[in-house]
N, C-alpha and C. Protein backbone atom coordinates (compact mmCIF):
# COMPACT_ATOMS: atom_id res chain seq x y z
N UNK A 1 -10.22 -39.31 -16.11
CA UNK A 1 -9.86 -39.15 -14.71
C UNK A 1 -8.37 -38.91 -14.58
N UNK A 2 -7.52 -38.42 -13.39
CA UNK A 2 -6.83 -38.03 -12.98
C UNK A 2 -5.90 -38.44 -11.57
N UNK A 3 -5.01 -39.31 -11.74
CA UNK A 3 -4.45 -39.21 -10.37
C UNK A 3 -3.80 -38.42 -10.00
N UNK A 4 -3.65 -38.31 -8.63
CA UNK A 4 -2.95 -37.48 -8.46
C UNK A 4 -1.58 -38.30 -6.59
N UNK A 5 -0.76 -38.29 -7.50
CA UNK A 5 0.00 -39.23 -5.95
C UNK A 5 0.91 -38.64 -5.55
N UNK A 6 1.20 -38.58 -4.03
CA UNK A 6 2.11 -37.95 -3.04
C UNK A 6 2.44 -39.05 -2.34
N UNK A 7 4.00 -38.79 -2.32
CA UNK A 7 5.32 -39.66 -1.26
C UNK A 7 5.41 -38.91 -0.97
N UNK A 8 4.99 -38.87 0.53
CA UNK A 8 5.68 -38.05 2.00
C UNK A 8 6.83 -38.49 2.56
N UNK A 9 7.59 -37.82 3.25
CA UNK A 9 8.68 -37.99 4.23
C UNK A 9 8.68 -36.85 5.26
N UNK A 10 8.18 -37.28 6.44
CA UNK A 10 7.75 -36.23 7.18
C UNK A 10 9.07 -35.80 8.20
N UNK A 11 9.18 -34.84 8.41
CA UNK A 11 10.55 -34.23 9.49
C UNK A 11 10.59 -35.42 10.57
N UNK A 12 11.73 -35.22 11.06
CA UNK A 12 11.59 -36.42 12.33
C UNK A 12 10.59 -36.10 13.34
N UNK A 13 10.85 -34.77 13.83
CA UNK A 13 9.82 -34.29 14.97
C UNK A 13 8.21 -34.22 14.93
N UNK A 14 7.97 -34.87 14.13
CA UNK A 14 6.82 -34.19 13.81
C UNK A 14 5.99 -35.85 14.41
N UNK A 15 4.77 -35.55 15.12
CA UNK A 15 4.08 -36.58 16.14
C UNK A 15 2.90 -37.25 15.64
N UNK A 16 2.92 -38.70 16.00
CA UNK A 16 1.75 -39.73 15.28
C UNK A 16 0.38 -38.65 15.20
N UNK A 17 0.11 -37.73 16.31
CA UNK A 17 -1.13 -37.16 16.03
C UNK A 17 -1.03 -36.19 14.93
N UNK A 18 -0.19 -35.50 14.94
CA UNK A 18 0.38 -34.61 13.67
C UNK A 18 -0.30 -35.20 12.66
N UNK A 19 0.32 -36.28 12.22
CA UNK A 19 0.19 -37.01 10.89
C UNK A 19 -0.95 -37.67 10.85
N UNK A 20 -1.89 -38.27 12.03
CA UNK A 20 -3.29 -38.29 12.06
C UNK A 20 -4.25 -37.41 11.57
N UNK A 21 -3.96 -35.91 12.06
CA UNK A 21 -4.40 -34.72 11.59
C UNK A 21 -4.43 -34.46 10.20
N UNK A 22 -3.05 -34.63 9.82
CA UNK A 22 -2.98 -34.20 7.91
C UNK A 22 -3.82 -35.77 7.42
N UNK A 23 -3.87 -36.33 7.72
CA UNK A 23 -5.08 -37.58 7.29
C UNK A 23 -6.32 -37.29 7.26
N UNK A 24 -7.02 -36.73 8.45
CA UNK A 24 -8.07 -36.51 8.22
C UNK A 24 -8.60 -35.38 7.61
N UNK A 25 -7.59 -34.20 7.43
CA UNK A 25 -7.63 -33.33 6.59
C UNK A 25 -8.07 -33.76 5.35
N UNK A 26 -6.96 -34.42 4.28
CA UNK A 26 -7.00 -35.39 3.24
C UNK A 26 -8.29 -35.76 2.89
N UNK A 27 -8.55 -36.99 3.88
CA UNK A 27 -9.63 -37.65 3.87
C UNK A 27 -10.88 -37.32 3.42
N UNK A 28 -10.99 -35.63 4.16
CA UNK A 28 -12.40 -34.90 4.00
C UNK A 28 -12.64 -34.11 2.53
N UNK A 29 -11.32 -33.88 2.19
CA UNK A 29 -11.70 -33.31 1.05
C UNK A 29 -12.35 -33.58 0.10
N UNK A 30 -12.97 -34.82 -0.58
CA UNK A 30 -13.90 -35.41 -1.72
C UNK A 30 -15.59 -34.68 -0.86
N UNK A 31 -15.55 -34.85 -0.21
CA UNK A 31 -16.75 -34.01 0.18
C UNK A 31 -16.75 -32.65 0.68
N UNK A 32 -15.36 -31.93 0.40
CA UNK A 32 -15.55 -30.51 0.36
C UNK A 32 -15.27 -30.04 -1.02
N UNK A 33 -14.63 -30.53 -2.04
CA UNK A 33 -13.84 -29.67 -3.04
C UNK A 33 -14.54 -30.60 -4.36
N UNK A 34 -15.18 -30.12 -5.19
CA UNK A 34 -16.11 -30.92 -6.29
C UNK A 34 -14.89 -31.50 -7.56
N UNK A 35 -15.14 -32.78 -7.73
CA UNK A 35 -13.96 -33.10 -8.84
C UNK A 35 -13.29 -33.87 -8.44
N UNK A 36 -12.79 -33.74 -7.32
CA UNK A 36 -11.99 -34.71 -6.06
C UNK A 36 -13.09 -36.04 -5.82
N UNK A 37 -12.80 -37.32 -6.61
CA UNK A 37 -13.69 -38.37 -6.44
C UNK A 37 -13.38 -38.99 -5.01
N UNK A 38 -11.91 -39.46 -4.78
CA UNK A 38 -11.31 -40.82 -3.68
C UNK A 38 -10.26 -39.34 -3.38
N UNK A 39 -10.11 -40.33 -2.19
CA UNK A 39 -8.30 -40.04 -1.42
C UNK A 39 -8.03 -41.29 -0.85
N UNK A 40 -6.99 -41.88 -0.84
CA UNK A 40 -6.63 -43.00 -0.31
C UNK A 40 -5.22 -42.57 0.42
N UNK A 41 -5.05 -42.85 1.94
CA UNK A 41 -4.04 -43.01 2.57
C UNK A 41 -3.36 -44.14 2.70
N UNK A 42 -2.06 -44.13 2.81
CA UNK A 42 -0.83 -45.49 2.52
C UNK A 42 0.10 -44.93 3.54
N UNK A 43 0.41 -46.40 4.90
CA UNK A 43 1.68 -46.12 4.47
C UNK A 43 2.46 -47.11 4.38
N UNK A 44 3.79 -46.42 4.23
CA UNK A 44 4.99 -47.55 3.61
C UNK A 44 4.27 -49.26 4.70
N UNK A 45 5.07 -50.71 3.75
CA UNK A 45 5.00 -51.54 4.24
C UNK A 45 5.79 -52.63 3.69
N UNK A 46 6.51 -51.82 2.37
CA UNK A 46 7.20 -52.92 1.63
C UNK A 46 8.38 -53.28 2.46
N UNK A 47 8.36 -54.75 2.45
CA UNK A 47 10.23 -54.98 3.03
C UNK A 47 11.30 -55.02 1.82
N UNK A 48 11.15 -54.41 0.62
CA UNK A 48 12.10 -53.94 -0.49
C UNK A 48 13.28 -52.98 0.37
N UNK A 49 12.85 -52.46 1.28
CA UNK A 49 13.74 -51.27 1.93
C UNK A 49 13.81 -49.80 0.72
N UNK A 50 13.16 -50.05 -0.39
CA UNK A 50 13.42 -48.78 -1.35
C UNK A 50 12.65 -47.95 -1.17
N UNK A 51 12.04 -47.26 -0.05
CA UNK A 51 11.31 -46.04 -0.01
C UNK A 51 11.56 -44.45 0.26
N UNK A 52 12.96 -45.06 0.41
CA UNK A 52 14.07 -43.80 0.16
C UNK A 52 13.91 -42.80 1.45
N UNK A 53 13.22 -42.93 2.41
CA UNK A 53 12.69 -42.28 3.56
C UNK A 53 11.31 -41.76 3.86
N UNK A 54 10.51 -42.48 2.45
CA UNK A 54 9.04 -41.98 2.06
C UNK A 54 8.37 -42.65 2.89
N UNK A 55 7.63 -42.20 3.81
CA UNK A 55 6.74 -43.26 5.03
C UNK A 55 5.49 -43.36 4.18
N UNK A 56 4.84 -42.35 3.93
CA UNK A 56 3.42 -42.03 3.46
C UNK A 56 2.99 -42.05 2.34
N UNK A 57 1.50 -42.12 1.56
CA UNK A 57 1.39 -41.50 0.29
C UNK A 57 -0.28 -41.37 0.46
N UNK A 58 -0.49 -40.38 -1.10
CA UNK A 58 -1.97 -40.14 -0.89
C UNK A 58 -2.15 -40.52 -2.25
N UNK A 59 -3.57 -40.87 -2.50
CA UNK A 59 -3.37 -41.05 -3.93
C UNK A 59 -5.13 -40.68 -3.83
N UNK A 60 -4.80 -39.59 -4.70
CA UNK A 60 -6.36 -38.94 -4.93
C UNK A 60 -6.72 -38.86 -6.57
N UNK A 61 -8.72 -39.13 -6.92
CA UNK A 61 -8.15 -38.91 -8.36
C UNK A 61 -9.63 -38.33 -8.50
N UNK A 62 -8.81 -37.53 -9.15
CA UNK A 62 -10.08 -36.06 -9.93
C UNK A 62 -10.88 -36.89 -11.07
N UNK A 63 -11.89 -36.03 -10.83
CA UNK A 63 -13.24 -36.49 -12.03
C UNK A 63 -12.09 -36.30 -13.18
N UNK A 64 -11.48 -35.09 -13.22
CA UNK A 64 -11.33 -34.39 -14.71
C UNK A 64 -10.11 -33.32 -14.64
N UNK A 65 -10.37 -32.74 -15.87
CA UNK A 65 -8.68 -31.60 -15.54
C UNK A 65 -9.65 -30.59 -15.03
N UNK A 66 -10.88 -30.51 -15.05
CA UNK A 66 -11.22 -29.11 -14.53
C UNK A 66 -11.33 -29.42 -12.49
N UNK A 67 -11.60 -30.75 -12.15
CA UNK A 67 -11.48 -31.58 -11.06
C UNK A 67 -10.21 -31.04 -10.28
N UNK A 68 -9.29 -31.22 -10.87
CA UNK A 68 -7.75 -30.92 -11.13
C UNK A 68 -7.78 -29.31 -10.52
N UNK A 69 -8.28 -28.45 -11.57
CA UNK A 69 -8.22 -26.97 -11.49
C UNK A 69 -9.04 -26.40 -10.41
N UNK A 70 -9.88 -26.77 -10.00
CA UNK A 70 -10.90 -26.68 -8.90
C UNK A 70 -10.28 -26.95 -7.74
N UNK A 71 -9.47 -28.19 -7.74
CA UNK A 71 -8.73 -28.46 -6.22
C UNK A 71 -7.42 -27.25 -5.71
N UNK A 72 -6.52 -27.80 -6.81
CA UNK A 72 -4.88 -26.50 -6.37
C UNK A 72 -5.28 -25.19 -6.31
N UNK A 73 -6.16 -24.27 -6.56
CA UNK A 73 -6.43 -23.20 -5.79
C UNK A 73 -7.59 -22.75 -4.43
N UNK A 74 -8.09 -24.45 -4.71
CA UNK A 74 -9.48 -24.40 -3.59
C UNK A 74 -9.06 -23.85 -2.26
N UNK A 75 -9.83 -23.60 -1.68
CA UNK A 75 -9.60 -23.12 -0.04
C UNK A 75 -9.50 -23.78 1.17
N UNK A 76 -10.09 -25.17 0.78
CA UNK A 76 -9.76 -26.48 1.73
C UNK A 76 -8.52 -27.07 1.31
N UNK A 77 -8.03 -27.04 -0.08
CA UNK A 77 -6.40 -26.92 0.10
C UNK A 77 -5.80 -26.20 0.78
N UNK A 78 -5.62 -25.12 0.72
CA UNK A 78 -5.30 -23.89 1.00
C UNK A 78 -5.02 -24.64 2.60
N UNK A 79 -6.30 -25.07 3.24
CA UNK A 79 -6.19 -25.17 4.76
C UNK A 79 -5.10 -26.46 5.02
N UNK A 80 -5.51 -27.37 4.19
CA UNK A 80 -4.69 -28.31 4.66
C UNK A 80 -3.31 -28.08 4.26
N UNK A 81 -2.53 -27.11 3.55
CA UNK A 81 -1.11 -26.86 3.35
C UNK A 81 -0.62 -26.33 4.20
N UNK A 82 -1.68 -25.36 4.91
CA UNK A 82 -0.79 -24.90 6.12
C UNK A 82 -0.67 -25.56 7.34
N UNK A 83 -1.50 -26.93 7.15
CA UNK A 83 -1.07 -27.79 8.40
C UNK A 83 -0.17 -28.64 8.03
N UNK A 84 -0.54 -29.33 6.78
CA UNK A 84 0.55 -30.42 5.97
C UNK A 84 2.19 -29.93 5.50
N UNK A 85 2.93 -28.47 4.92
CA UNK A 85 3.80 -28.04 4.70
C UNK A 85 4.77 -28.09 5.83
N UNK A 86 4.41 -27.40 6.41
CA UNK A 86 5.67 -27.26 7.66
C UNK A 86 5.39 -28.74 8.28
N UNK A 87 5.12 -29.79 8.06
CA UNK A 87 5.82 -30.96 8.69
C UNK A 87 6.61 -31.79 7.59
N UNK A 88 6.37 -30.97 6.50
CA UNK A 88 7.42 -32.10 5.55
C UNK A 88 8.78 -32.20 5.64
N UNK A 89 9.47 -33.21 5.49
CA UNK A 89 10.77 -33.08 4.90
C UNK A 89 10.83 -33.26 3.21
N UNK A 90 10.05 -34.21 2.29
CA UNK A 90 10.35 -33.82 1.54
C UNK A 90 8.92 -34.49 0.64
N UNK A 91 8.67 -34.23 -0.33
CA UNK A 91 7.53 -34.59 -1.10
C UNK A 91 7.89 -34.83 -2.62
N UNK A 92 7.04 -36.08 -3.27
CA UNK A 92 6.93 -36.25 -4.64
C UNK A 92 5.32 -36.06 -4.67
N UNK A 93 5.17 -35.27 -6.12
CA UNK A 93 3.83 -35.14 -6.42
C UNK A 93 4.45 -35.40 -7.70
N UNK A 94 2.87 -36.43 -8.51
CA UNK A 94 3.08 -37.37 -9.58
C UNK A 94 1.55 -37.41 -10.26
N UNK A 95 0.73 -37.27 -11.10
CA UNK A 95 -0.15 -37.12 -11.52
C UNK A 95 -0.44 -37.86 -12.72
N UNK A 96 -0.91 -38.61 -13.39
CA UNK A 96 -1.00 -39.37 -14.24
C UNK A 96 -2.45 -39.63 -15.05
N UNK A 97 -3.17 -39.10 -16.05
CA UNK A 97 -4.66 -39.50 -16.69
C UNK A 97 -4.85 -41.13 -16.85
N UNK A 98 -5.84 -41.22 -16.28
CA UNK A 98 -6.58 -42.73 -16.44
C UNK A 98 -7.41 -42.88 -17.69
């Protein structure tokens, strides 16, 4: 298996429903895109103060590397980048085999 994790930091302007939206986007994908087991939404809550401006994260994890290869060119990605991109300010993507 495969994780796959994102720290968001979303633009200032950008509105609680906004970011509701790229959630449920997220959310749906294990039952649109094959390989894609979980998605789990987070957000920040530590009182460490070290999140560097990261509010959010996703942490999704593929069956497999072909799980993997199936998702970054899928077409329900595809949809949710063009709602999720233009509200970022800045993103870590981090991937790690289980």
């Amino acid at each position: 298996m495969i994780r796959h994790i994102l720290l968001i930091a979303f633009k200032s302007f950008v509105e609680p429903s906004q970011i509701a939206e790229v959630r449920q986007l997220f959310e749906a994908i294990p039952e649109k895109v094959p390989g894609v087991l979980t998605v789990e939404w987070g957000v920040n809550d530590s009182p460490e103060n070290l999140n560097r401006g990261y509010t959010h994260s996703v942490l999704m994890t593929f069956a497999d590397e072909q799980g993997r290869q199936t998702y970054l060119p899928h077409a329900e990605h595809d949809a949710l980048k063009r709602v999720f991109t233009p509200l970022l300010q800045d993103i870590v993507v981090f991937d790690y085999l289980i």
